[in-house]
C-alpha atoms as a PDB file:
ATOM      1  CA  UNK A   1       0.000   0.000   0.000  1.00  0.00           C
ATOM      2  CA  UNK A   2       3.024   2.268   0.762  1.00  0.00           C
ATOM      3  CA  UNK A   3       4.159   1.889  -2.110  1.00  0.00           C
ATOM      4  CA  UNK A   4       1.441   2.280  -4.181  1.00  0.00           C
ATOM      5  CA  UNK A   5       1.097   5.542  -2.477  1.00  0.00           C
ATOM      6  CA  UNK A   6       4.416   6.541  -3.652  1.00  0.00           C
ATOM      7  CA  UNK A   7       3.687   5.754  -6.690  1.00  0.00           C
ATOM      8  CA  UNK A   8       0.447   7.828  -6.973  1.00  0.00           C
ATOM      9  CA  UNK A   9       3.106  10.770  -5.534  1.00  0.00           C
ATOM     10  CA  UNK A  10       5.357  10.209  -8.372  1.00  0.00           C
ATOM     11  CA  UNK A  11       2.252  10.268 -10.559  1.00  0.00           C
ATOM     12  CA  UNK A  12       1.293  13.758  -9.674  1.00  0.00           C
ATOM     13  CA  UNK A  13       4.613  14.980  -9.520  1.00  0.00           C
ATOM     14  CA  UNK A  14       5.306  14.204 -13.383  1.00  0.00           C
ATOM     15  CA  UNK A  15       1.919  15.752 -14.133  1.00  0.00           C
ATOM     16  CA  UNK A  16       2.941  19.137 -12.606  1.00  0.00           C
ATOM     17  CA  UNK A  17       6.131  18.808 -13.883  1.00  0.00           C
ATOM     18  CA  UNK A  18       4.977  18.379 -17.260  1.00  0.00           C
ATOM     19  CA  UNK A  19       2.607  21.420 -17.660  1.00  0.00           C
ATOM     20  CA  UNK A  20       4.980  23.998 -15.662  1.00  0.00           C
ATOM     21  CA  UNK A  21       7.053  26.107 -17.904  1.00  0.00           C
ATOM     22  CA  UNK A  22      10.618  25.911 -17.422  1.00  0.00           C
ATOM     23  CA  UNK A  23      11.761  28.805 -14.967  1.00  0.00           C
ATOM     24  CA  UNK A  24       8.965  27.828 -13.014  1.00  0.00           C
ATOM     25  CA  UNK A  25      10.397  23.762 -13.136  1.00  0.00           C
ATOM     26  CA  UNK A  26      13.387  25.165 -11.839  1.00  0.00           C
ATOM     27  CA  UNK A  27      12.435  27.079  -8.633  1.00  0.00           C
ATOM     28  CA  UNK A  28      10.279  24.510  -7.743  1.00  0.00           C
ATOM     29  CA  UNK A  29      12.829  21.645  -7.986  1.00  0.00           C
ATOM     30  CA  UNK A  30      15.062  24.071  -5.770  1.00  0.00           C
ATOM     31  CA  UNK A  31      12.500  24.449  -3.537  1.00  0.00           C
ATOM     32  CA  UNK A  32      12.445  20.326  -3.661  1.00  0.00           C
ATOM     33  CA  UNK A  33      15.897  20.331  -3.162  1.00  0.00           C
ATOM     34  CA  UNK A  34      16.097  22.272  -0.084  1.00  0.00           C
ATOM     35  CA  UNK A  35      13.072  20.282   1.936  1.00  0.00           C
ATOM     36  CA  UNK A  36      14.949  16.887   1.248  1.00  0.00           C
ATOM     37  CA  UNK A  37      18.601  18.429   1.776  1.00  0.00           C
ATOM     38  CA  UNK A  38      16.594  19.378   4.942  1.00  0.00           C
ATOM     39  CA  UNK A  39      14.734  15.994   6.162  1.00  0.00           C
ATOM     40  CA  UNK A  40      17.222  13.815   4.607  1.00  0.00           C
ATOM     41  CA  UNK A  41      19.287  13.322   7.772  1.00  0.00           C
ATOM     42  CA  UNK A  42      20.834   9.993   7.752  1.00  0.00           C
ATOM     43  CA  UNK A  43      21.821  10.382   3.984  1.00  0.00           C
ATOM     44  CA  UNK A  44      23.183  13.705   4.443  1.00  0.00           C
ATOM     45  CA  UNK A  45      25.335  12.339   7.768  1.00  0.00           C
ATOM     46  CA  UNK A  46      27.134   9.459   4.679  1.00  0.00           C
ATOM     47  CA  UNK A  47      27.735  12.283   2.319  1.00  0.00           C
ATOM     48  CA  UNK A  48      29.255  14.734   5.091  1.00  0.00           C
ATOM     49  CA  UNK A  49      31.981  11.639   6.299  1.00  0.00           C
ATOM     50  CA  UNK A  50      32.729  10.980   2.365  1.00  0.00           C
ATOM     51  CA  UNK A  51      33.472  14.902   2.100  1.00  0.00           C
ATOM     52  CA  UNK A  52      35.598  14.844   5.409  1.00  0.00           C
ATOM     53  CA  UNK A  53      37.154  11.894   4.377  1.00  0.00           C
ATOM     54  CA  UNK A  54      37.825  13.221   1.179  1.00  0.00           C
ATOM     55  CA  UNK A  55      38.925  17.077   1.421  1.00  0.00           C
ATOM     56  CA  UNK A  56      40.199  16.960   5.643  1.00  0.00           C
ATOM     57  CA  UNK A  57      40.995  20.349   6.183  1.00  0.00           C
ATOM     58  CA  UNK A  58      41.963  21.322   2.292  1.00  0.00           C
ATOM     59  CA  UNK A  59      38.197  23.006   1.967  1.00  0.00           C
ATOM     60  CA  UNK A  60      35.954  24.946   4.113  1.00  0.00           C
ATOM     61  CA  UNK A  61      32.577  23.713   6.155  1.00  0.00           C
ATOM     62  CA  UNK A  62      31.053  26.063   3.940  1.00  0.00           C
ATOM     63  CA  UNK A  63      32.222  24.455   0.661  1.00  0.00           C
ATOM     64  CA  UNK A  64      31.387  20.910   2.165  1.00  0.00           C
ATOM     65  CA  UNK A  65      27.722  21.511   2.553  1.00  0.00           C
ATOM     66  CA  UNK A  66      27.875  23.264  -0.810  1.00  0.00           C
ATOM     67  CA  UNK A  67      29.305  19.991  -1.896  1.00  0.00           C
ATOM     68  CA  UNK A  68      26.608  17.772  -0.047  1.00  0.00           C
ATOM     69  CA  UNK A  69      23.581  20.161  -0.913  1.00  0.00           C
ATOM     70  CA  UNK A  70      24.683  20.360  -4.798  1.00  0.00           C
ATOM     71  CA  UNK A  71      24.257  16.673  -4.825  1.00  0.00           C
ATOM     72  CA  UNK A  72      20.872  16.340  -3.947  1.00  0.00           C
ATOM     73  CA  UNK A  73      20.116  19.333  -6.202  1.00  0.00           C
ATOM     74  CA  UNK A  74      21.900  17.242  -8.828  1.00  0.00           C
ATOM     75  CA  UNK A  75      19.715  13.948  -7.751  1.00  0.00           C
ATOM     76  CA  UNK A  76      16.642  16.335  -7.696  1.00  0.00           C
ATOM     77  CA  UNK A  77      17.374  17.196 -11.042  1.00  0.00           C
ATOM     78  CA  UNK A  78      17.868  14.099 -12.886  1.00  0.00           C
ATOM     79  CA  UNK A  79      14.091  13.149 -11.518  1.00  0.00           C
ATOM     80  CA  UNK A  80      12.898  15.768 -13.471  1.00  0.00           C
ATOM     81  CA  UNK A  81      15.003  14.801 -16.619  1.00  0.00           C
ATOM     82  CA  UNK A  82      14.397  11.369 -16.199  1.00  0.00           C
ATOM     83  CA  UNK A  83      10.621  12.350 -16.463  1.00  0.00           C
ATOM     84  CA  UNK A  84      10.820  14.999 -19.541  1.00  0.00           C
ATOM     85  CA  UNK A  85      13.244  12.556 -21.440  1.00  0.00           C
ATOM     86  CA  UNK A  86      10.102   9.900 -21.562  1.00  0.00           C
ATOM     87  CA  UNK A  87       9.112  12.382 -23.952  1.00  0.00           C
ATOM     88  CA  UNK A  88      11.988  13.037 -26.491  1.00  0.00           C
ATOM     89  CA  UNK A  89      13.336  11.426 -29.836  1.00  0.00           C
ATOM     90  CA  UNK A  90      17.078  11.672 -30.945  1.00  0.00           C
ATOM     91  CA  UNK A  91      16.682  15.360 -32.117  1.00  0.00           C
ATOM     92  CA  UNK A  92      15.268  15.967 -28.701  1.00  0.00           C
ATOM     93  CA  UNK A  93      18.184  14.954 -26.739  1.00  0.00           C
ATOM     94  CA  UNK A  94      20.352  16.484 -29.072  1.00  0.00           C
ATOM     95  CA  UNK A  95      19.116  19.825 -28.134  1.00  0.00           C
ATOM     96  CA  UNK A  96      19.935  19.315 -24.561  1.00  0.00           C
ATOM     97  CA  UNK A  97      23.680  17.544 -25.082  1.00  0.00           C
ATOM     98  CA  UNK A  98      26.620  18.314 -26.863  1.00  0.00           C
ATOM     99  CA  UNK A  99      29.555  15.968 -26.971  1.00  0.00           C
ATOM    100  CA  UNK A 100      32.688  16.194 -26.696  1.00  0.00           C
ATOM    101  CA  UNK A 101      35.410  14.111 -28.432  1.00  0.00           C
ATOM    102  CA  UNK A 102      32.663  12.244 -29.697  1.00  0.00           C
ATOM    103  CA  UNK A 103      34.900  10.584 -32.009  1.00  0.00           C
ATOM    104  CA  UNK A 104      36.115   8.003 -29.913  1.00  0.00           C
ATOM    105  CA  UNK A 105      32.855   6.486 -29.813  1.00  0.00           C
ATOM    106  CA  UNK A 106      31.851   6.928 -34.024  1.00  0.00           C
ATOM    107  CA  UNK A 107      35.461   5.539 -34.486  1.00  0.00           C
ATOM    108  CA  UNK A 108      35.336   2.635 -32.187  1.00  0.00           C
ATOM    109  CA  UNK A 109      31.540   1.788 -33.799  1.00  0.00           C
ATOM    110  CA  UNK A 110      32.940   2.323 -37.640  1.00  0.00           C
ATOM    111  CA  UNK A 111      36.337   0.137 -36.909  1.00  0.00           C
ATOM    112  CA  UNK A 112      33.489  -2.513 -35.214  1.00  0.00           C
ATOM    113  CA  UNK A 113      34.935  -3.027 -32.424  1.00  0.00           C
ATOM    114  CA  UNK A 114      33.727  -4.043 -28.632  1.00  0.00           C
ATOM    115  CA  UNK A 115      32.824  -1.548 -26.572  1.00  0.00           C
ATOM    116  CA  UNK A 116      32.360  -0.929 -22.921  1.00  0.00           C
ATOM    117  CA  UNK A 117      31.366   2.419 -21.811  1.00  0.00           C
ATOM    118  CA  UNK A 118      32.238   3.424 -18.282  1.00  0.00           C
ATOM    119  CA  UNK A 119      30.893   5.577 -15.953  1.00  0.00           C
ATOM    120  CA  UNK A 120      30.039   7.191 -12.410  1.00  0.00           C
ATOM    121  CA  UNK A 121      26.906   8.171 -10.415  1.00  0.00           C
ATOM    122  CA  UNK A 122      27.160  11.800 -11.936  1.00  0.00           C
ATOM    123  CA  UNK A 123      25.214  14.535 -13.361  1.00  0.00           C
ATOM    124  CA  UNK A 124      23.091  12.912 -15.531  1.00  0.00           C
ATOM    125  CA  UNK A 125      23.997   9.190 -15.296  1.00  0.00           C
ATOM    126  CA  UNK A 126      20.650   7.995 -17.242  1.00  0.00           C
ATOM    127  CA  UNK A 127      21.530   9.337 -20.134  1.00  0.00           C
ATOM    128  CA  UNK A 128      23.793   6.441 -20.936  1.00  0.00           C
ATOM    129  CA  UNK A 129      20.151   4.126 -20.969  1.00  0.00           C
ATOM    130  CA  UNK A 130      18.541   6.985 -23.800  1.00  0.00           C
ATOM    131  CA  UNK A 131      20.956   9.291 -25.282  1.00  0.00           C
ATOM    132  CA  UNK A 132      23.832   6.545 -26.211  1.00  0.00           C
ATOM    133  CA  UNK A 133      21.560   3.724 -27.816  1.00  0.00           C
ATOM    134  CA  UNK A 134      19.648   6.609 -29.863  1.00  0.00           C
ATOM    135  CA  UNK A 135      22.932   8.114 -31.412  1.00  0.00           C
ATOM    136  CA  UNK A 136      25.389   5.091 -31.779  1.00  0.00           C
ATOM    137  CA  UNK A 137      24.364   1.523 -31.345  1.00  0.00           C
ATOM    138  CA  UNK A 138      21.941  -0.638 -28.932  1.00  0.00           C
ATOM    139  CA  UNK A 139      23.248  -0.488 -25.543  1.00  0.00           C
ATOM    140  CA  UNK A 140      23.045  -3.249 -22.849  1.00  0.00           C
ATOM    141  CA  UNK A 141      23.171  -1.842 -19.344  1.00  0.00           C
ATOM    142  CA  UNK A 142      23.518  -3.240 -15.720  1.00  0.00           C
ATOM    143  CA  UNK A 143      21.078  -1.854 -12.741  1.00  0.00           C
ATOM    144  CA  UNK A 144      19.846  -2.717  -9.891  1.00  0.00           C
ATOM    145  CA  UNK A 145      16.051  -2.644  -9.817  1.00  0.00           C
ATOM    146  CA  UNK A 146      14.120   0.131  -6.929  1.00  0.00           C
ATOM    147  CA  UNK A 147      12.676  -1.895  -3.909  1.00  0.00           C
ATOM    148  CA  UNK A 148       9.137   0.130  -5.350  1.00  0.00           C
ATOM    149  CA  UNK A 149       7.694  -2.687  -7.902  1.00  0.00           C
ATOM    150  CA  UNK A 150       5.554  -0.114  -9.590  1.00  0.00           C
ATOM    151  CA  UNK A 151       8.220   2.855 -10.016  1.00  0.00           C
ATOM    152  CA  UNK A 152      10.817  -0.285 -11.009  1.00  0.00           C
ATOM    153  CA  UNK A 153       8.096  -1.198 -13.795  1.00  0.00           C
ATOM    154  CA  UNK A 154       7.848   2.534 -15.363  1.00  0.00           C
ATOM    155  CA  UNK A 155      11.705   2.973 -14.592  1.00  0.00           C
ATOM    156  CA  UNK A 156      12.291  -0.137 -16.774  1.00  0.00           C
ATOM    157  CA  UNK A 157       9.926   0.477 -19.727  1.00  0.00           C
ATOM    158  CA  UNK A 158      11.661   4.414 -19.856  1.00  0.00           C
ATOM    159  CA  UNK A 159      14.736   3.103 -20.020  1.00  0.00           C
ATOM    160  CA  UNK A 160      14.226   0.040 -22.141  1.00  0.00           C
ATOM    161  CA  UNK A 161      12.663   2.006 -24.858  1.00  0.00           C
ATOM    162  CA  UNK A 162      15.774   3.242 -26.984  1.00  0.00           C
ATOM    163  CA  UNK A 163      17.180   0.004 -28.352  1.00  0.00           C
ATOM    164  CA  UNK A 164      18.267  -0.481 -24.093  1.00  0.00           C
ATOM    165  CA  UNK A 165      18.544  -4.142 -22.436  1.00  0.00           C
ATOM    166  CA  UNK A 166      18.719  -3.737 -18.799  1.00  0.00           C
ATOM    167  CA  UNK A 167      20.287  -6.538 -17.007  1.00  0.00           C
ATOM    168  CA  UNK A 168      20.216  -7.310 -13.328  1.00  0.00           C
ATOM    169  CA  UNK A 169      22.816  -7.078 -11.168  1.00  0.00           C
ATOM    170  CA  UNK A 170      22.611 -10.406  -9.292  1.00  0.00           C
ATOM    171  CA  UNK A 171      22.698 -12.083 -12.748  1.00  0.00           C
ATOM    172  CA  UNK A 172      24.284  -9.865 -15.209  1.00  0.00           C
ATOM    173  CA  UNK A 173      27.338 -12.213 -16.117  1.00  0.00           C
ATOM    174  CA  UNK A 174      25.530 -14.130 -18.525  1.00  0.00           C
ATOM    175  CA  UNK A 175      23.673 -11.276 -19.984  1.00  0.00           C
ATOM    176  CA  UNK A 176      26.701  -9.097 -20.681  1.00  0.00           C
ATOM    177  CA  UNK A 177      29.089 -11.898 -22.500  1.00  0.00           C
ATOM    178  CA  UNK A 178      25.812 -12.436 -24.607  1.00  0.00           C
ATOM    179  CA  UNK A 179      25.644  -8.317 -25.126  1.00  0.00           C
ATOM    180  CA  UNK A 180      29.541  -8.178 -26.149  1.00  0.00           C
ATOM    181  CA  UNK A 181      29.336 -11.584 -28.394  1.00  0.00           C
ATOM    182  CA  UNK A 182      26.015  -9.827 -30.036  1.00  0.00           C
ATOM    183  CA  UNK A 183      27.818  -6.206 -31.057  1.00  0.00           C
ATOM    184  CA  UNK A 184      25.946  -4.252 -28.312  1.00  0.00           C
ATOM    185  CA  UNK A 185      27.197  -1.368 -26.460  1.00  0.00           C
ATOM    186  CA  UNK A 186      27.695  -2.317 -22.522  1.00  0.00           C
ATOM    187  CA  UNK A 187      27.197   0.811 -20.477  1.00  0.00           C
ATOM    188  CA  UNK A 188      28.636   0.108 -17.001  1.00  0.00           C
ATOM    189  CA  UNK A 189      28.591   2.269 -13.358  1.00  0.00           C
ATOM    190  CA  UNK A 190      31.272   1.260 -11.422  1.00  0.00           C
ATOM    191  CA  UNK A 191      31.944   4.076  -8.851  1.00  0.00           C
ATOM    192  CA  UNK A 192      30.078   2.633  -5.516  1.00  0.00           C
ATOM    193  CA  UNK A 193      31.254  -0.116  -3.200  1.00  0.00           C
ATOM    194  CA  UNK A 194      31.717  -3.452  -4.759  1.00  0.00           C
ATOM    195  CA  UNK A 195      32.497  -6.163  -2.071  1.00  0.00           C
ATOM    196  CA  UNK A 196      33.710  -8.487  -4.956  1.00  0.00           C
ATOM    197  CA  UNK A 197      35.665  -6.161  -6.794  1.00  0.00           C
ATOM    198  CA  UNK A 198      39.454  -5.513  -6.490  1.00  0.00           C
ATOM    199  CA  UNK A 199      41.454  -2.793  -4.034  1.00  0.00           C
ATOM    200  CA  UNK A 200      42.127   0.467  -5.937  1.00  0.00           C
ATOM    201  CA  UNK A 201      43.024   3.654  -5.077  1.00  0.00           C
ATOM    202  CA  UNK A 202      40.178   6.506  -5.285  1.00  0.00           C
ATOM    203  CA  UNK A 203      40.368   9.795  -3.833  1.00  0.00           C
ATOM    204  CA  UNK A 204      42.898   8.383  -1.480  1.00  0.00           C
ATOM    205  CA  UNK A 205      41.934   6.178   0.184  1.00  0.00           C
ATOM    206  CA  UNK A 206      41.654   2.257  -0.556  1.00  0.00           C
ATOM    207  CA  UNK A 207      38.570   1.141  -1.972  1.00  0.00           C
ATOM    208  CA  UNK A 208      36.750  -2.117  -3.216  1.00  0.00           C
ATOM    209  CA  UNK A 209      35.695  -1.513  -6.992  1.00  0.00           C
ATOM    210  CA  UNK A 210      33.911  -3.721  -9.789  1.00  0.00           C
ATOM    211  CA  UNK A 211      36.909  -5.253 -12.169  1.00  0.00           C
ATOM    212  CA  UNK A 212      34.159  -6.472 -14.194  1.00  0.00           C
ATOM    213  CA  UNK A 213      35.098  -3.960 -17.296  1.00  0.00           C
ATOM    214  CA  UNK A 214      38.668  -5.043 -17.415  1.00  0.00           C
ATOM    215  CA  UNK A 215      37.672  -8.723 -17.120  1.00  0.00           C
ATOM    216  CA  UNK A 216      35.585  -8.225 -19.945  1.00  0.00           C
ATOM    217  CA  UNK A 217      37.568  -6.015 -21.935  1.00  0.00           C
ATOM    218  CA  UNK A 218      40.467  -8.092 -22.041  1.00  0.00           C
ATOM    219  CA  UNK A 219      38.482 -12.014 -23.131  1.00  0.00           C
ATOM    220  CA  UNK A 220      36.822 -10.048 -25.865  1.00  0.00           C
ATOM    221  CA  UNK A 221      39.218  -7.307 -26.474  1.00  0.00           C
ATOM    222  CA  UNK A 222      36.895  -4.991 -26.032  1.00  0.00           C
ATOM    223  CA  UNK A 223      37.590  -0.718 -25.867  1.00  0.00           C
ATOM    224  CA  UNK A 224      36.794   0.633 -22.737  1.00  0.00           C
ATOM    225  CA  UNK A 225      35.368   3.807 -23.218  1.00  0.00           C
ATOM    226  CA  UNK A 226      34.985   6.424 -19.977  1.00  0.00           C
ATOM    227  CA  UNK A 227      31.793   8.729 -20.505  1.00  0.00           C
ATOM    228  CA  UNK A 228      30.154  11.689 -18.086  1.00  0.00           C
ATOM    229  CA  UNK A 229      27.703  13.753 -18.647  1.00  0.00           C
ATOM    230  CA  UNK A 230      28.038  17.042 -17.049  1.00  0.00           C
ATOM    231  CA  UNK A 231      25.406  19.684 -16.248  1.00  0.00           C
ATOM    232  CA  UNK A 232      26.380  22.719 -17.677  1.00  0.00           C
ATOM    233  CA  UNK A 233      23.576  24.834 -16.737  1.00  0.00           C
ATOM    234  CA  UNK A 234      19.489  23.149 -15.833  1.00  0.00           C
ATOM    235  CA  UNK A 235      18.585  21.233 -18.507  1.00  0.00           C
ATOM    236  CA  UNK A 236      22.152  21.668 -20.496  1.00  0.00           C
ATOM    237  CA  UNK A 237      24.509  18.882 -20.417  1.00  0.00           C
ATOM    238  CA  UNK A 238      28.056  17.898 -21.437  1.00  0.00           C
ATOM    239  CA  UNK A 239      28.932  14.371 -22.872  1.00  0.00           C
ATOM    240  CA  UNK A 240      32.603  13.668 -22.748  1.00  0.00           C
ATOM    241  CA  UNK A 241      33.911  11.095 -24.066  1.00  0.00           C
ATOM    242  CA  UNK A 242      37.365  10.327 -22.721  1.00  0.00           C
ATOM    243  CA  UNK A 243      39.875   8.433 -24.477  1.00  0.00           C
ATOM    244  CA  UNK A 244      39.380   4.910 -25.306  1.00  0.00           C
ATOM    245  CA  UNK A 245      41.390   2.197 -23.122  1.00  0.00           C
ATOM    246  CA  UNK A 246      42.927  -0.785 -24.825  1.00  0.00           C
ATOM    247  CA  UNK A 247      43.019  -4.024 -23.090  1.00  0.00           C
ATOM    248  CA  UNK A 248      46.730  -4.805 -24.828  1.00  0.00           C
ATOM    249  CA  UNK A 249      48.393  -1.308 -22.720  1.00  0.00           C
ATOM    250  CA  UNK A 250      47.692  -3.471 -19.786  1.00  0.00           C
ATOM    251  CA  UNK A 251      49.844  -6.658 -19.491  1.00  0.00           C
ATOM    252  CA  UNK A 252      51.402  -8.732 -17.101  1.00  0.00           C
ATOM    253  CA  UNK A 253      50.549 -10.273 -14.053  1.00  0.00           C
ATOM    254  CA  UNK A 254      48.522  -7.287 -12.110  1.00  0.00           C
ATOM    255  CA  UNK A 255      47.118  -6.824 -16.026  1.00  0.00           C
ATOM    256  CA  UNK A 256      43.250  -6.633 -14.086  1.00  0.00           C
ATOM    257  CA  UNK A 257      44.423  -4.625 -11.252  1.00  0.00           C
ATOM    258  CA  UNK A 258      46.268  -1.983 -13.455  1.00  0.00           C
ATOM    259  CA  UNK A 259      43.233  -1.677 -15.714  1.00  0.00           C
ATOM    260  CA  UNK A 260      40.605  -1.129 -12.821  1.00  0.00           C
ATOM    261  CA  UNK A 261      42.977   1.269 -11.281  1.00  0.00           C
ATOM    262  CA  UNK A 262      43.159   3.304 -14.335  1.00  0.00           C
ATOM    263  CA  UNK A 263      40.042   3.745 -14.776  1.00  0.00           C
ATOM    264  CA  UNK A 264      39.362   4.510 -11.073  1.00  0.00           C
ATOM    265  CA  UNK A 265      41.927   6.768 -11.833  1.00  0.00           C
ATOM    266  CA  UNK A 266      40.161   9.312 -14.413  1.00  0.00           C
ATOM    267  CA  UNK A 267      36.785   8.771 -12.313  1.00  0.00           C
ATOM    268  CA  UNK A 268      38.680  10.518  -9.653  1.00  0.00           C
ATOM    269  CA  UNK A 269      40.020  13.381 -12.133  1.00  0.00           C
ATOM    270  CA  UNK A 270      36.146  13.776 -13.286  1.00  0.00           C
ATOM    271  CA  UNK A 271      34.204  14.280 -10.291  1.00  0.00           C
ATOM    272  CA  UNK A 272      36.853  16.031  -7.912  1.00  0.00           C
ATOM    273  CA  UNK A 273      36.894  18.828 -10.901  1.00  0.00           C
ATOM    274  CA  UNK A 274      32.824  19.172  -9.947  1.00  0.00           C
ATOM    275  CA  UNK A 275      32.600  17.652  -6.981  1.00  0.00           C
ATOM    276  CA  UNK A 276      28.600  18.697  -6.716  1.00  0.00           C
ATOM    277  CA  UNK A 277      27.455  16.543  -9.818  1.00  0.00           C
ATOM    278  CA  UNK A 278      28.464  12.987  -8.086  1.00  0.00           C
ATOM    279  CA  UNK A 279      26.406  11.197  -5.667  1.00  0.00           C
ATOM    280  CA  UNK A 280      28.349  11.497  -2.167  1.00  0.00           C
ATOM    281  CA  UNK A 281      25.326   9.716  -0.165  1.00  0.00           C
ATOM    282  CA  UNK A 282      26.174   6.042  -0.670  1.00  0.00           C
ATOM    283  CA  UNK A 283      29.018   4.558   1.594  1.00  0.00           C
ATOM    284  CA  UNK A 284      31.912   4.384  -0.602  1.00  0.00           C
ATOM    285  CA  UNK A 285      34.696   3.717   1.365  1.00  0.00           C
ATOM    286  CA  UNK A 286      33.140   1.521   4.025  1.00  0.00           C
ATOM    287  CA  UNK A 287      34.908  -1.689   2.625  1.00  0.00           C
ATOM    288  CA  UNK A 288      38.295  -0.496   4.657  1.00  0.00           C
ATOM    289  CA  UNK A 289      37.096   2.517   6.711  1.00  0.00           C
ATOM    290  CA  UNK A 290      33.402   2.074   7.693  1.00  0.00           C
ATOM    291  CA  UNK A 291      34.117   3.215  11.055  1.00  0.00           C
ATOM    292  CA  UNK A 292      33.519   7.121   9.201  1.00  0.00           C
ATOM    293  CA  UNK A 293      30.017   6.164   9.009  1.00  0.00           C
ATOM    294  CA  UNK A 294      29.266   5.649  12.496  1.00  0.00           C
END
């Protein structure tokens, strides 16, 4: 019944959203942002001990909660694109996104190779599930499905839409050999905690992180391409494409290890040069220092 509720909430919410004109959309989301930033307490307790854990003393309180609160704007935001997007074509999306170094991508598709597109929980992290499969090639992507079955369902049929296959999580493995062995894109977030991953170094400190890209990258020989799509200003975003990563410039024994790092690597580079845009609630370093979440 809860979440049914919800659901009816949600309902309403993209109704209103839908008629309001846009500088209207906009002070109300802020308004949005500021009640959750507000009753959001436990959240907002993770993301403050990932920005102390982060920055120490390099940054002011002031800039912290800058940080924090420019995340759940960020989060606040992407609701509201996730719900408008339901409604666009190529052209559409187009008219919100410009790429850049977009070549990596048409060349890697023309030369028909493998391709695994990275990326992190930031600024518009959806886009990979519309945007990508629309202007290059289907796309197979991994996600865990929401605990609300009837937001799940409409979250699923948005994002399935555009040439997408969403896979599960618990039993992507299968699904995503399948993907690479059929010529599909894989679009991959690998920036949380991954208790079966691999140490790496992000933001440092020592962190568990999904290897599953290199793995896969190097039995199929497959590019791995990093991608992030950056809000330049509401409902304006960035797509850069960074440079593609060969499986072969990784060799020798710690061949996995070397791969995952480097790619942790220009994560790191991304989101500490816009630190608002990534998601700082989750627990991302509790794998070897949970006790900052206590």
């Amino acid at each position: 019944m809860f979440d049914y509720l919800i659901f009816v909430l949600y309902k309403l919410f993209k109704f209103v959203v839908l008629l309001l004109p846009k500088f209207v959309i906009k002070l109300f989301l802020d308004a949005l942002t500021n009640f959750i930033y507000f009753i959001n307490i436990e959240h907002k307790k993770y993301a403050k001990a990932n920005v102390d854990f982060v920055y120490g003393n390099t940054i002011s309180e002031i800039r912290k909660y800058e940080i924090i609160k420019g995340s759940y704007r960020n989060l606040v935001y992407n609701i509201y694109e996730f719900i408008q997007n339901q409604t666009l074509d190529l052209k559409g999306f187009e008219s919100k996104i410009t790429t850049e170094n977009e070549h990596f991508i048409i060349d890697a598709v023309k030369n028909k190779r493998k391709i695994i597109l990275i990326t992190a929980h930031y600024g518009n992290w959806e886009y990979g599930s519309s945007f990508i499969p629309l202007k290059y090639a289907p796309t197979t992507m991994v996600g865990r499905p929401l605990n609300n079955k009837y937001l799940n369902k409409e979250l699923n049929e948005t994002r399935t839409k555009n040439h997408t296959e969403m896979l599960s999580k618990k039993d992507a493995s299968r699904g995503l050999v399948k993907a690479l062995k059929n010529n599909r894109i894989l679009g991959l977030v690998i920036d949380q905690h991954n208790g079966s991953g691999i140490d790496v170094n992000f933001m440092g400190h020592k962190v568990k992180q999904a290897d599953s890209a290199s793995r896969l990258a190097v039995k199929f020989d497959a590019l791995v391409i990093p991608i992030f799509f950056t809000m330049n200003k509401f409902g304006q975003y960035t797509a850069k494409f960074y440079e593609p990563m060969e499986p072969k410039s990784f060799e020798g024994e710690n061949q996995i290890l070397d791969f995952t790092q480097a790619q942790a690597n220009i994560m790191e580079k991304h989101i500490l040069a816009n630190p608002d845009q990534w998601f700082w609630q989750h627990k991302r370093f509790k794998e070897y220092d949970k006790e900052i979440y206590k």
